[in-house]
Protein backbone atom coordinates (compact mmCIF):
# COMPACT_ATOMS: atom_id res chain seq x y z
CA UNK A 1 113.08 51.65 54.70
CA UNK A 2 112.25 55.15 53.28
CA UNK A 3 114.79 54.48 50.89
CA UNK A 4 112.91 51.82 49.50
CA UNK A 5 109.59 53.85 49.62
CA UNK A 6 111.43 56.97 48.26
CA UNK A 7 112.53 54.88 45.57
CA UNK A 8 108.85 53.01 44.80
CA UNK A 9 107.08 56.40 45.00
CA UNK A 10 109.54 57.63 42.12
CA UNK A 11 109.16 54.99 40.00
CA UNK A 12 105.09 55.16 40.32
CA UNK A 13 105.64 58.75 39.22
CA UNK A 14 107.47 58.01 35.99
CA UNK A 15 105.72 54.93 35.05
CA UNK A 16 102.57 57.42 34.81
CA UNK A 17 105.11 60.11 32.85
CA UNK A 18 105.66 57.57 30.27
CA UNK A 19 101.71 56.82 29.17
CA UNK A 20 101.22 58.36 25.75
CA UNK A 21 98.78 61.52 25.78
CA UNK A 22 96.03 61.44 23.79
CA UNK A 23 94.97 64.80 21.91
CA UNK A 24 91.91 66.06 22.53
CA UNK A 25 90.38 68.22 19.85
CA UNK A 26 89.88 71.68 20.89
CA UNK A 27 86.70 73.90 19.94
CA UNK A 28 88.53 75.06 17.11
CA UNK A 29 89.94 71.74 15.56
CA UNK A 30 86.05 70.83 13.97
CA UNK A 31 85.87 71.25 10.40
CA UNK A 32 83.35 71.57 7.98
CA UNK A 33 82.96 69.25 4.65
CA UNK A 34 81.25 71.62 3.07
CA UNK A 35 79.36 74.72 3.53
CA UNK A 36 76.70 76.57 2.08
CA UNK A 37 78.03 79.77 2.19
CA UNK A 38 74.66 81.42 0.32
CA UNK A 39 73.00 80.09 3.36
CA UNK A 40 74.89 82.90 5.40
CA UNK A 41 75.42 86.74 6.29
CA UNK A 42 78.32 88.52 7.91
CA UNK A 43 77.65 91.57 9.68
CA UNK A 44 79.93 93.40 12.32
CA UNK A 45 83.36 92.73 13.14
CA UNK A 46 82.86 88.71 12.73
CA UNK A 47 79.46 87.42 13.10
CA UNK A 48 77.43 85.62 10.61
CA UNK A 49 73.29 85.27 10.36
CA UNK A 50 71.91 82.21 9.14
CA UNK A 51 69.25 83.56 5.70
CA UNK A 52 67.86 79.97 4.94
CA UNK A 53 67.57 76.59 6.47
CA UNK A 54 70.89 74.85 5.84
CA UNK A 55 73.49 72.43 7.64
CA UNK A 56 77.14 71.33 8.90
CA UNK A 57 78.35 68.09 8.66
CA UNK A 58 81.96 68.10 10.12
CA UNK A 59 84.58 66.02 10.06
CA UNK A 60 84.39 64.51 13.51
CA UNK A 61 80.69 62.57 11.73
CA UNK A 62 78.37 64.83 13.95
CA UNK A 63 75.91 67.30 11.72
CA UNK A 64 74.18 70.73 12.79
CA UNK A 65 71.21 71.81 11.49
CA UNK A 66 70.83 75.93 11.70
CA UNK A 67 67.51 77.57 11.08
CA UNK A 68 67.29 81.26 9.35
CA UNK A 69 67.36 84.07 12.23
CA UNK A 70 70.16 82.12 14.09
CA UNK A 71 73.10 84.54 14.87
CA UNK A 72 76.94 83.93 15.70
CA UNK A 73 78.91 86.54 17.01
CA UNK A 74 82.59 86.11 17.03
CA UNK A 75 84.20 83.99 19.49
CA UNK A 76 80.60 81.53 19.96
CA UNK A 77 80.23 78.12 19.81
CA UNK A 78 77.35 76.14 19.25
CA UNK A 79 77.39 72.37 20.23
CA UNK A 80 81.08 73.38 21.14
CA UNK A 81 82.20 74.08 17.90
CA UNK A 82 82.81 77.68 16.44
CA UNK A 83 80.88 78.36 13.92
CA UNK A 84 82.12 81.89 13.25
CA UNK A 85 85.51 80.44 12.38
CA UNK A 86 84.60 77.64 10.34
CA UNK A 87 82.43 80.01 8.02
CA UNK A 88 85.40 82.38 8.28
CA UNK A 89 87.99 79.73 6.78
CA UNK A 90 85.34 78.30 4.09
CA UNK A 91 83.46 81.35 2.66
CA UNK A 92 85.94 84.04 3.51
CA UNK A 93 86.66 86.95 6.44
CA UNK A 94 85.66 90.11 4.43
């Protein structure tokens, strides 16, 4: 009898080992179609200040609309996607 349960439990266990995994996008993996990159400041080791009213539209269909003052140090997210890094790859890491 535990032989057969030994051998049930085992086979529940790779039945679930074999379901494909999905990726999930990390905070990283959002891009930008296009940025205005006159529409932003780097200061300091990474951040970026937003000078005028501008916005993202990213790959994934969603848009963000920044407003001049905003700030992004390095490492932040906003709507969890990292801004610093996309303005980084599309208007350059002096």
């Amino acid at each position: 009898m535990k032989k057969h349960l030994f051998v049930a439990a085992a086979a529940l266990l790779l039945a679930g080992a074999a379901v494909p995994v999905q990726a999930q996008m990390s905070v990283n993996d959002a891009d930008a179609s296009a940025v205005n990159c006159g529409a932003f400041q780097r200061w300091g080791a990474g951040g970026w200040t937003v000078t005028s009213p501008t916005s993202m539209s990213f790959d994934n269909g969603s848009t963000v609309r920044l407003a001049p003052g905003m700030s992004f140090g390095p490492g932040t997210t906003q709507g969890s996607v990292a801004i610093p890094v996309i303005l980084d790859r599309h208007c350059g890491n002096l």
